[in-house]
PDB file of N, CA and C in Angstrom:
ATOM      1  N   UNK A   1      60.694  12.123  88.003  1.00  0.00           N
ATOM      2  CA  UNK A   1      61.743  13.009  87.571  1.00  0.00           C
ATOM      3  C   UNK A   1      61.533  13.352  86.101  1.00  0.00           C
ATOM      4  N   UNK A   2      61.394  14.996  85.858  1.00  0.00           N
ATOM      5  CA  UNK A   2      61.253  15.023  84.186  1.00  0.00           C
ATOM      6  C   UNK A   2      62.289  15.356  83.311  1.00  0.00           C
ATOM      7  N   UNK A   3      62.482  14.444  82.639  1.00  0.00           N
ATOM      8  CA  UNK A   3      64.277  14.626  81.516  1.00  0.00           C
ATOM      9  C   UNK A   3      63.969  14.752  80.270  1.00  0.00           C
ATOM     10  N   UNK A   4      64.898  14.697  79.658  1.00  0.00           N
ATOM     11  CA  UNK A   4      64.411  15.288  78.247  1.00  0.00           C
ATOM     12  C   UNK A   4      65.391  13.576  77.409  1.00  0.00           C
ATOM     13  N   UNK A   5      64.816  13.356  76.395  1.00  0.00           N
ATOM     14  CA  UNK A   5      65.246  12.384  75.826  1.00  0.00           C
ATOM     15  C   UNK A   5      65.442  12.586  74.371  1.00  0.00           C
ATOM     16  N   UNK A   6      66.635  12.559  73.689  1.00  0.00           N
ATOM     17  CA  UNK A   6      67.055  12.983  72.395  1.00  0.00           C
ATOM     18  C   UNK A   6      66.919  11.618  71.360  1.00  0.00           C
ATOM     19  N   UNK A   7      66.230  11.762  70.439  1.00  0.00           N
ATOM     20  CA  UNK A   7      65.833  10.544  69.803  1.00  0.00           C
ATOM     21  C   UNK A   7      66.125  10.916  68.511  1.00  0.00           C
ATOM     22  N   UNK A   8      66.948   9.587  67.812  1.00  0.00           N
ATOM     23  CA  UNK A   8      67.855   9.436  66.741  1.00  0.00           C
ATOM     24  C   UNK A   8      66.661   9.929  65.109  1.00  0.00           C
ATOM     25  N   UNK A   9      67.561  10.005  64.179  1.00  0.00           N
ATOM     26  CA  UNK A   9      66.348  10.411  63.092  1.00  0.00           C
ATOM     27  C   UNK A   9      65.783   9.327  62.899  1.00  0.00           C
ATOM     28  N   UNK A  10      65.987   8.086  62.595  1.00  0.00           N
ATOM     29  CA  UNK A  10      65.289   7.000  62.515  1.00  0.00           C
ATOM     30  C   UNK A  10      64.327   6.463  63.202  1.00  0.00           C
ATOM     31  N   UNK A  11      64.294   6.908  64.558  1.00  0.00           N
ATOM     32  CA  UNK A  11      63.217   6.570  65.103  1.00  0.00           C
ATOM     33  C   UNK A  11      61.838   8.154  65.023  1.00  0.00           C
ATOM     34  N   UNK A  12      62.323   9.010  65.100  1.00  0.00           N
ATOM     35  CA  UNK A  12      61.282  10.096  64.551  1.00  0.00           C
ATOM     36  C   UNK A  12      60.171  10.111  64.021  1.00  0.00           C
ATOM     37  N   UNK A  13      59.966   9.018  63.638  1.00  0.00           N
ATOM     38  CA  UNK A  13      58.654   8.604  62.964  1.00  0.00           C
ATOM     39  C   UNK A  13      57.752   8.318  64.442  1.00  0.00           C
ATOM     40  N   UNK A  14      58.446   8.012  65.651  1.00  0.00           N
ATOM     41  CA  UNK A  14      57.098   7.875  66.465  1.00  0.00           C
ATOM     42  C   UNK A  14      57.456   8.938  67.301  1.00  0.00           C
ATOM     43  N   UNK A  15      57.950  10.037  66.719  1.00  0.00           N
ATOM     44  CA  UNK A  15      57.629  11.250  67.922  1.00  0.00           C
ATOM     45  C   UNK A  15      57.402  12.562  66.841  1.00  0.00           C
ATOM     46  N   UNK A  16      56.568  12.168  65.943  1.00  0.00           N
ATOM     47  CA  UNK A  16      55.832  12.798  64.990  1.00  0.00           C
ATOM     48  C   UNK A  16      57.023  14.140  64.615  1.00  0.00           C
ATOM     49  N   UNK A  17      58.035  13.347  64.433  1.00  0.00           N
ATOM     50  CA  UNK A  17      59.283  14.215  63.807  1.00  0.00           C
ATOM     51  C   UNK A  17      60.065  14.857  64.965  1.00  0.00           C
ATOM     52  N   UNK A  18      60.122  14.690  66.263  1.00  0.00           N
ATOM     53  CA  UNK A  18      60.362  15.662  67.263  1.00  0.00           C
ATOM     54  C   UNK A  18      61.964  14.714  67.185  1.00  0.00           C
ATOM     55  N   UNK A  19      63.119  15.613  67.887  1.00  0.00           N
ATOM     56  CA  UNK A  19      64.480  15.209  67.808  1.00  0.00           C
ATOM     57  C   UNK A  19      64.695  15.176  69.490  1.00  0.00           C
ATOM     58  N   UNK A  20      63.636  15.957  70.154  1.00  0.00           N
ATOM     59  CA  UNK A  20      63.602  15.440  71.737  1.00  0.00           C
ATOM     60  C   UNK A  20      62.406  15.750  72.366  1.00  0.00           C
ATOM     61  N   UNK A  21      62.143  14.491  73.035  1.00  0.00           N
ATOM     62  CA  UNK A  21      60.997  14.888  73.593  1.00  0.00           C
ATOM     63  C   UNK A  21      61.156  14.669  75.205  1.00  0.00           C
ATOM     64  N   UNK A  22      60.097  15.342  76.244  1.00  0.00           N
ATOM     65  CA  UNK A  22      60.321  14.797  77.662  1.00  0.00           C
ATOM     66  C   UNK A  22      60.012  13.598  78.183  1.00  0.00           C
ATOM     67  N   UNK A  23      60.633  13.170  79.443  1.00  0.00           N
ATOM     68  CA  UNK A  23      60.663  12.201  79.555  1.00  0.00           C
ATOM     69  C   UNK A  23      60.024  12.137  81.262  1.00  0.00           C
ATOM     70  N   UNK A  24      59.644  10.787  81.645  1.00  0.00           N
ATOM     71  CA  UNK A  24      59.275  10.763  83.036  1.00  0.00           C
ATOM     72  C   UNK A  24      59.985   9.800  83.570  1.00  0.00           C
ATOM     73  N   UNK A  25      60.421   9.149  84.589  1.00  0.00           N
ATOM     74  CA  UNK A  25      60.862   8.455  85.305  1.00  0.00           C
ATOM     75  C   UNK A  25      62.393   8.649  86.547  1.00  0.00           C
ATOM     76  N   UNK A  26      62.375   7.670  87.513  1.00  0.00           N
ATOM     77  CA  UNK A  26      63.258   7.947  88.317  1.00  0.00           C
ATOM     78  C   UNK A  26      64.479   6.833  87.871  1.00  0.00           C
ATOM     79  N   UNK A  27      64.346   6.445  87.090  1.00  0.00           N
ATOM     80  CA  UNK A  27      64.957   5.114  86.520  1.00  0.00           C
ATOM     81  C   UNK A  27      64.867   5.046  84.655  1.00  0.00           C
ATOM     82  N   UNK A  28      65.995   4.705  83.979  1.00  0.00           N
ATOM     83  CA  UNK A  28      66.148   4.744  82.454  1.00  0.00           C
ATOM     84  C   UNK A  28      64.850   3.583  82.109  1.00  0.00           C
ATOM     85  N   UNK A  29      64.598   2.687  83.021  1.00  0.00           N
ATOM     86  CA  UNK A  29      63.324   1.748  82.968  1.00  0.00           C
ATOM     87  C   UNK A  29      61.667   2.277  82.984  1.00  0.00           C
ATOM     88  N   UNK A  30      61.878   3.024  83.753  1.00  0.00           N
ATOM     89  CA  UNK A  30      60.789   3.920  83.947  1.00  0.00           C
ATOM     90  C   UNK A  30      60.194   5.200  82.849  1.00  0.00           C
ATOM     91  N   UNK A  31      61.399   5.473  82.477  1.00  0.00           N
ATOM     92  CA  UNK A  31      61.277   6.677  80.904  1.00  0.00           C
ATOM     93  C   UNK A  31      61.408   6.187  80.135  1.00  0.00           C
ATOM     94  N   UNK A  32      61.937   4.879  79.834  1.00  0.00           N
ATOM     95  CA  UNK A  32      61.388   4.209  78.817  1.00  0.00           C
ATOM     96  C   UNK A  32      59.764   3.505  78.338  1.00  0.00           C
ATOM     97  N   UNK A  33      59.245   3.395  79.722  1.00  0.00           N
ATOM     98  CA  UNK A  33      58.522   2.733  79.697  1.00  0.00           C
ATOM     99  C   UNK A  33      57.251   3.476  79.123  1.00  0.00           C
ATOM    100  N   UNK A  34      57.665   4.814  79.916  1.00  0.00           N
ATOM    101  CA  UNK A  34      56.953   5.971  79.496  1.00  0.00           C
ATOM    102  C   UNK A  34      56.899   6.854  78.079  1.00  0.00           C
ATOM    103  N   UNK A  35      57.900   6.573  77.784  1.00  0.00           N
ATOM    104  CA  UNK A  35      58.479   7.295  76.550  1.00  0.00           C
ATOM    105  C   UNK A  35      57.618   6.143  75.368  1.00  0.00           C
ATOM    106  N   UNK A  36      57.262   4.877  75.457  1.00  0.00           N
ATOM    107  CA  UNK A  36      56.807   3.605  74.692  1.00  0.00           C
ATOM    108  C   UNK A  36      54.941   3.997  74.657  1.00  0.00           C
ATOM    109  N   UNK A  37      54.616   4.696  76.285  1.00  0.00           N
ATOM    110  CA  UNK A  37      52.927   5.132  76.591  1.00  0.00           C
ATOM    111  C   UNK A  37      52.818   6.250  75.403  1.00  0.00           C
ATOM    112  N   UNK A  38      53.875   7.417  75.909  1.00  0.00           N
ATOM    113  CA  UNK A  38      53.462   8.362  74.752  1.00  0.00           C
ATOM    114  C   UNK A  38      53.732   8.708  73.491  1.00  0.00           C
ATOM    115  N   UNK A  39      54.419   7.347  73.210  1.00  0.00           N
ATOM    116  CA  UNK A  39      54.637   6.927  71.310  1.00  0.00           C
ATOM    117  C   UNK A  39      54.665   5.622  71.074  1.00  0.00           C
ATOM    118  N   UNK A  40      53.943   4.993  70.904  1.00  0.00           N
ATOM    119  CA  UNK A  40      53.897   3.664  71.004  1.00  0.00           C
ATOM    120  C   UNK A  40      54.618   3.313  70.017  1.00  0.00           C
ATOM    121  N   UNK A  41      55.068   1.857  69.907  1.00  0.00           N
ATOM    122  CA  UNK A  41      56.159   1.291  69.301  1.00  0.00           C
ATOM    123  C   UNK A  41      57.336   1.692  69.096  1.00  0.00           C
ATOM    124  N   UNK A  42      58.005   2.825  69.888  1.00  0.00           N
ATOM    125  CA  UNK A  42      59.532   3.015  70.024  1.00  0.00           C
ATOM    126  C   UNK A  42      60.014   2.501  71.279  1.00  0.00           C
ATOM    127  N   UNK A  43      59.223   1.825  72.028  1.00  0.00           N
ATOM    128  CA  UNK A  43      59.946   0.798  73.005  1.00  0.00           C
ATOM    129  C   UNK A  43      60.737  -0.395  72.288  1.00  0.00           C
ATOM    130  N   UNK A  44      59.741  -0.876  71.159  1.00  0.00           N
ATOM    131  CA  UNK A  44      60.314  -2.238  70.799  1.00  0.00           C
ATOM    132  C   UNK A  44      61.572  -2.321  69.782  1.00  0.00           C
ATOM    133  N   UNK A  45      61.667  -0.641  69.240  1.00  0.00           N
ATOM    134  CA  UNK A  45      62.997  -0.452  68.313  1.00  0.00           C
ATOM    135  C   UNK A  45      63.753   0.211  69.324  1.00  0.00           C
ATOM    136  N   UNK A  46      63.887  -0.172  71.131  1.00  0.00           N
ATOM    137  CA  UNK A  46      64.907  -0.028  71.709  1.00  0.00           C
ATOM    138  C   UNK A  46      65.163  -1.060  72.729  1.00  0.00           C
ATOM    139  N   UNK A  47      64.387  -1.752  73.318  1.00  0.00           N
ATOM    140  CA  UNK A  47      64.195  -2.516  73.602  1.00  0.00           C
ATOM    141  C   UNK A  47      64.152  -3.913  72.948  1.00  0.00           C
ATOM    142  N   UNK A  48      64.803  -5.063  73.377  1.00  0.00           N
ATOM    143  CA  UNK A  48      64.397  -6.592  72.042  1.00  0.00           C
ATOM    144  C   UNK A  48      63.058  -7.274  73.191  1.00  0.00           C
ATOM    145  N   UNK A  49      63.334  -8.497  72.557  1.00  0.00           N
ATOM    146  CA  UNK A  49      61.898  -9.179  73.266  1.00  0.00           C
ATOM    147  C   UNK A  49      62.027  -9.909  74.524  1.00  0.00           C
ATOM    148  N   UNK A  50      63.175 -10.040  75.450  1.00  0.00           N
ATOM    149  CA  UNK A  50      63.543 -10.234  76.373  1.00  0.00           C
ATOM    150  C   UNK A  50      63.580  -9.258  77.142  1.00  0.00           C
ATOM    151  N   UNK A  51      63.283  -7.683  77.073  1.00  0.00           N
ATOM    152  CA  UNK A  51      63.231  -6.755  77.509  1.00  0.00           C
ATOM    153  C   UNK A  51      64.365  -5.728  77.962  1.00  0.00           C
ATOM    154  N   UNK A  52      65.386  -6.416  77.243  1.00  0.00           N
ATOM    155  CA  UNK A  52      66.955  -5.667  77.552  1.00  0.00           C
ATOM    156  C   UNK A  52      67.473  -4.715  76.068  1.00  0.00           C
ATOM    157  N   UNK A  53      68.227  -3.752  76.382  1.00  0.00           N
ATOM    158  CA  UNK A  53      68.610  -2.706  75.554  1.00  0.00           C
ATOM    159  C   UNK A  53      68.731  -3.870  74.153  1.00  0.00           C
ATOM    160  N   UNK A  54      68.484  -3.308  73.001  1.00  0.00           N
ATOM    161  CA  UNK A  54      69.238  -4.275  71.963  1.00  0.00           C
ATOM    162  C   UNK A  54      70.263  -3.523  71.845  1.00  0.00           C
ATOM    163  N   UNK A  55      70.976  -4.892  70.779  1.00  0.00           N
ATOM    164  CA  UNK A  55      72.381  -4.826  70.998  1.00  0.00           C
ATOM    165  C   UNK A  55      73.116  -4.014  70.215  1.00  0.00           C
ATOM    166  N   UNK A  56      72.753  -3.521  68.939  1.00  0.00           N
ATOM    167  CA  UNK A  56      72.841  -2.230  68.342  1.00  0.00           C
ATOM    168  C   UNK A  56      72.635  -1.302  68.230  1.00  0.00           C
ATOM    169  N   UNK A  57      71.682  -0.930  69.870  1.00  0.00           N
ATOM    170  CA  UNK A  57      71.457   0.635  70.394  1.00  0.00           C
ATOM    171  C   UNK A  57      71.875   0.684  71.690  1.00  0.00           C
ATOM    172  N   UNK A  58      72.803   2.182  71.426  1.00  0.00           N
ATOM    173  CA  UNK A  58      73.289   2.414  72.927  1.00  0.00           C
ATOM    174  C   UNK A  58      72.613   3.358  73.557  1.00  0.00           C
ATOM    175  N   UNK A  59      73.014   3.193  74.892  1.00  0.00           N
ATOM    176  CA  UNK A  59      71.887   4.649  75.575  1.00  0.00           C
ATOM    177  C   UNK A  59      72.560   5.363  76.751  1.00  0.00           C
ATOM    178  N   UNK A  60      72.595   6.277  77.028  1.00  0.00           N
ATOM    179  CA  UNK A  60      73.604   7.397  77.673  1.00  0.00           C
ATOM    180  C   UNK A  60      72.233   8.406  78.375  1.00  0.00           C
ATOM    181  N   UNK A  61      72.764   8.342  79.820  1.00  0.00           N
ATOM    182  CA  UNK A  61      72.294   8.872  80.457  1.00  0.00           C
ATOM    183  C   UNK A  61      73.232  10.504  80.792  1.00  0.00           C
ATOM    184  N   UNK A  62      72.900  11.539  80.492  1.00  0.00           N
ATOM    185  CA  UNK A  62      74.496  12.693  80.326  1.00  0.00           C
ATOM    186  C   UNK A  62      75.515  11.580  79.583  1.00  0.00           C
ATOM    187  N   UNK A  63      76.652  12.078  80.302  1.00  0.00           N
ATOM    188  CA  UNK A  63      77.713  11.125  79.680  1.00  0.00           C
ATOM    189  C   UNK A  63      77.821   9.692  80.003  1.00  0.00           C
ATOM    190  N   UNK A  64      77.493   8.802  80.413  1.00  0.00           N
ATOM    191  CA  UNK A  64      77.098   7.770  81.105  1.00  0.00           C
ATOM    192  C   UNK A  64      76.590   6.706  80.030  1.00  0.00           C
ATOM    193  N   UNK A  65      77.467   5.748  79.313  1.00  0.00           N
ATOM    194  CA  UNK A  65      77.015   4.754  78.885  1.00  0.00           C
ATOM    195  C   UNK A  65      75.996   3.963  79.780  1.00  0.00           C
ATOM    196  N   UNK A  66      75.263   3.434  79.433  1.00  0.00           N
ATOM    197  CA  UNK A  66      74.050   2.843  80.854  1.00  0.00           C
ATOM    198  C   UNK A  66      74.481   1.287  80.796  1.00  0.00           C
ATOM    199  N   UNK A  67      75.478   0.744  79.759  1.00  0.00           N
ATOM    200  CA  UNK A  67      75.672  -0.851  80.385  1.00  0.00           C
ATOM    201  C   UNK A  67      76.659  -0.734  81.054  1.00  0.00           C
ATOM    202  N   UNK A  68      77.116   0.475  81.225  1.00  0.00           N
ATOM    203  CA  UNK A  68      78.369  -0.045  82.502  1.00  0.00           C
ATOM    204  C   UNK A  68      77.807   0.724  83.927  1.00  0.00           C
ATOM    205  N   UNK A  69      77.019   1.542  83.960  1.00  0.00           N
ATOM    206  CA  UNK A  69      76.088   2.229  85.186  1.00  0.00           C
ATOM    207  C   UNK A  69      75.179   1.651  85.658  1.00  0.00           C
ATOM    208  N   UNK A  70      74.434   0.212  85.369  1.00  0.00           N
ATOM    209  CA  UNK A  70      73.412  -0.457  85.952  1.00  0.00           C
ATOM    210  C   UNK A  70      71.953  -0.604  84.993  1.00  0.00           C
ATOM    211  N   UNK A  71      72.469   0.047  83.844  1.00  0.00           N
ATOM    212  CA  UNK A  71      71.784  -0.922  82.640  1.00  0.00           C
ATOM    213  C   UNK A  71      69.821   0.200  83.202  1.00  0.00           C
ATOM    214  N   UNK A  72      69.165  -1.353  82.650  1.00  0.00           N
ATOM    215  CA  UNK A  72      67.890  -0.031  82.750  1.00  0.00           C
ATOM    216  C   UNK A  72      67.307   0.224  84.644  1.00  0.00           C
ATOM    217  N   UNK A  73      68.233  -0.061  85.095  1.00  0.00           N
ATOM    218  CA  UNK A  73      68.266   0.342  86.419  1.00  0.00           C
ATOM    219  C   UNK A  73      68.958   1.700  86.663  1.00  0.00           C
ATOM    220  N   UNK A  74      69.360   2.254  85.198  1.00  0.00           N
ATOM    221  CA  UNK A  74      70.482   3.446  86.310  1.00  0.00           C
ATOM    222  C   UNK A  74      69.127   4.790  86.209  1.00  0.00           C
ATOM    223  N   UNK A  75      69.993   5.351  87.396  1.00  0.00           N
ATOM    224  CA  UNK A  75      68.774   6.563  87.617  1.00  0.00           C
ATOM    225  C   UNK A  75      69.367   7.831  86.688  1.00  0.00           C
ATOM    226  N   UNK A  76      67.856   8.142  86.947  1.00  0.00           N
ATOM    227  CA  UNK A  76      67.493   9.548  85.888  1.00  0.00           C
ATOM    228  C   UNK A  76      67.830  10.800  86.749  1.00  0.00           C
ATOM    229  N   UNK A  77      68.524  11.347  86.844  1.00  0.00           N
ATOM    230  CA  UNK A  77      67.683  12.405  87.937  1.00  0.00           C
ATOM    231  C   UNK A  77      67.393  13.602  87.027  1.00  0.00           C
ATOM    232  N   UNK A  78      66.152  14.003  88.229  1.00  0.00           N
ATOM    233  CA  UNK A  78      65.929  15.497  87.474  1.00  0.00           C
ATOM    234  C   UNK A  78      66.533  16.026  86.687  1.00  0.00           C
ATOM    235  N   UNK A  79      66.249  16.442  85.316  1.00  0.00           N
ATOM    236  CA  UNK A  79      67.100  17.319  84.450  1.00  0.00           C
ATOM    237  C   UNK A  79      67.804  16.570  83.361  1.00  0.00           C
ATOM    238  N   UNK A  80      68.577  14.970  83.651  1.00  0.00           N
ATOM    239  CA  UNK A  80      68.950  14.785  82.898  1.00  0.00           C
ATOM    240  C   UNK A  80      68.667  14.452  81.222  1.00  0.00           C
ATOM    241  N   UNK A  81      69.780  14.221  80.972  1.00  0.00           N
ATOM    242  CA  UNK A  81      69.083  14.426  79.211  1.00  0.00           C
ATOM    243  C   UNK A  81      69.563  13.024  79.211  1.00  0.00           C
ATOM    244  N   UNK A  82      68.852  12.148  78.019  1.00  0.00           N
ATOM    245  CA  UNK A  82      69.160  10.454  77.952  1.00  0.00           C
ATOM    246  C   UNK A  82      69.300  10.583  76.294  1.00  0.00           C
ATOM    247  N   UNK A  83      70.330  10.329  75.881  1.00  0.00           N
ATOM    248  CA  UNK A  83      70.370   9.993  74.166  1.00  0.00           C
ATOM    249  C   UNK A  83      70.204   8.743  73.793  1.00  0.00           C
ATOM    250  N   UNK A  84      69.822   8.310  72.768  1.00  0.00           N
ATOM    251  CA  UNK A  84      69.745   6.583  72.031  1.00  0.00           C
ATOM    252  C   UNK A  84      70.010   6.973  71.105  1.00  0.00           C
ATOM    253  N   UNK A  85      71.284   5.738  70.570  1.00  0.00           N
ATOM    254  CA  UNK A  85      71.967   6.428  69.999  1.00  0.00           C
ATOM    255  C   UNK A  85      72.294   4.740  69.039  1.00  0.00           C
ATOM    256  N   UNK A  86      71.912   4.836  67.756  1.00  0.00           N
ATOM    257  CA  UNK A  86      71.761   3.300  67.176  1.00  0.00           C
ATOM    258  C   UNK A  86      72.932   3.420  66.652  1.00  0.00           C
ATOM    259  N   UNK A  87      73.703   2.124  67.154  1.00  0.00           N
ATOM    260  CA  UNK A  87      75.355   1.950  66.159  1.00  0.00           C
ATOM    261  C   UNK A  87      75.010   1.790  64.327  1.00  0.00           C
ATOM    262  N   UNK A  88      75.978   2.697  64.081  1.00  0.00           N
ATOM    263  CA  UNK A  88      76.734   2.729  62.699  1.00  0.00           C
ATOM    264  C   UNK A  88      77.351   1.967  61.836  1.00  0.00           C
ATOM    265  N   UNK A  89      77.358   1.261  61.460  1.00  0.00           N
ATOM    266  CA  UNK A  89      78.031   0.676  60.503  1.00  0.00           C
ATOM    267  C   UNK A  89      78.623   1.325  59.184  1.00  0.00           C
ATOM    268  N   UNK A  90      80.064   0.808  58.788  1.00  0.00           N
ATOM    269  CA  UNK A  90      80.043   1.478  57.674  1.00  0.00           C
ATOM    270  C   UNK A  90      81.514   1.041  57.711  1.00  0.00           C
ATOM    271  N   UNK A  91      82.502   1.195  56.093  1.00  0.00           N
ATOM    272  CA  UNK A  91      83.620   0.822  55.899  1.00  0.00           C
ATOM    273  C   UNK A  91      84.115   1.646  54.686  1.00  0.00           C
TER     274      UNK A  91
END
């Protein structure tokens, strides 16, 4: 399934400045995995080392928070757009 994936300014550095790039998979596991082949090292600033979302980036499949939809199991379908989206801090 090909989606488009909107990636935060901070990570931009591994999609040689791009603010979205496409994506492959039938599963948020699968376009990630893919999205890590064709920029390497932006898996691991979304991913921690246990292999689960870290805990200060969220990820939205359309409107769809993905830890309450089945996490990196929820599906992609055709078309959709996936944002990562790193929490804010601030006071």
């Amino acid at each position: 399934m090909s989606v488009s994936v909107r990636i935060p300014t901070i990570l931009r550095t591994y999609t040689d400045g791009n603010a979205e790039v496409s994506g492959e998979g039938a599963t948020l596991r699968e376009v990630l995995q893919k999205l890590d082949a064709d920029h390497p090292g932006i898996g691991a600033r979304i991913l921690d080392e246990s292999g689960k979302i870290r805990r200060f980036v969220n990820v939205y499949v359309g409107e769809e928070d993905v830890r309450f939809v089945g996490g990196l199991d929820c599906a992609t379908p055709e078309g959709a757009q996936i944002s990562i989206i790193p929490a804010v801090a601030g006071g």
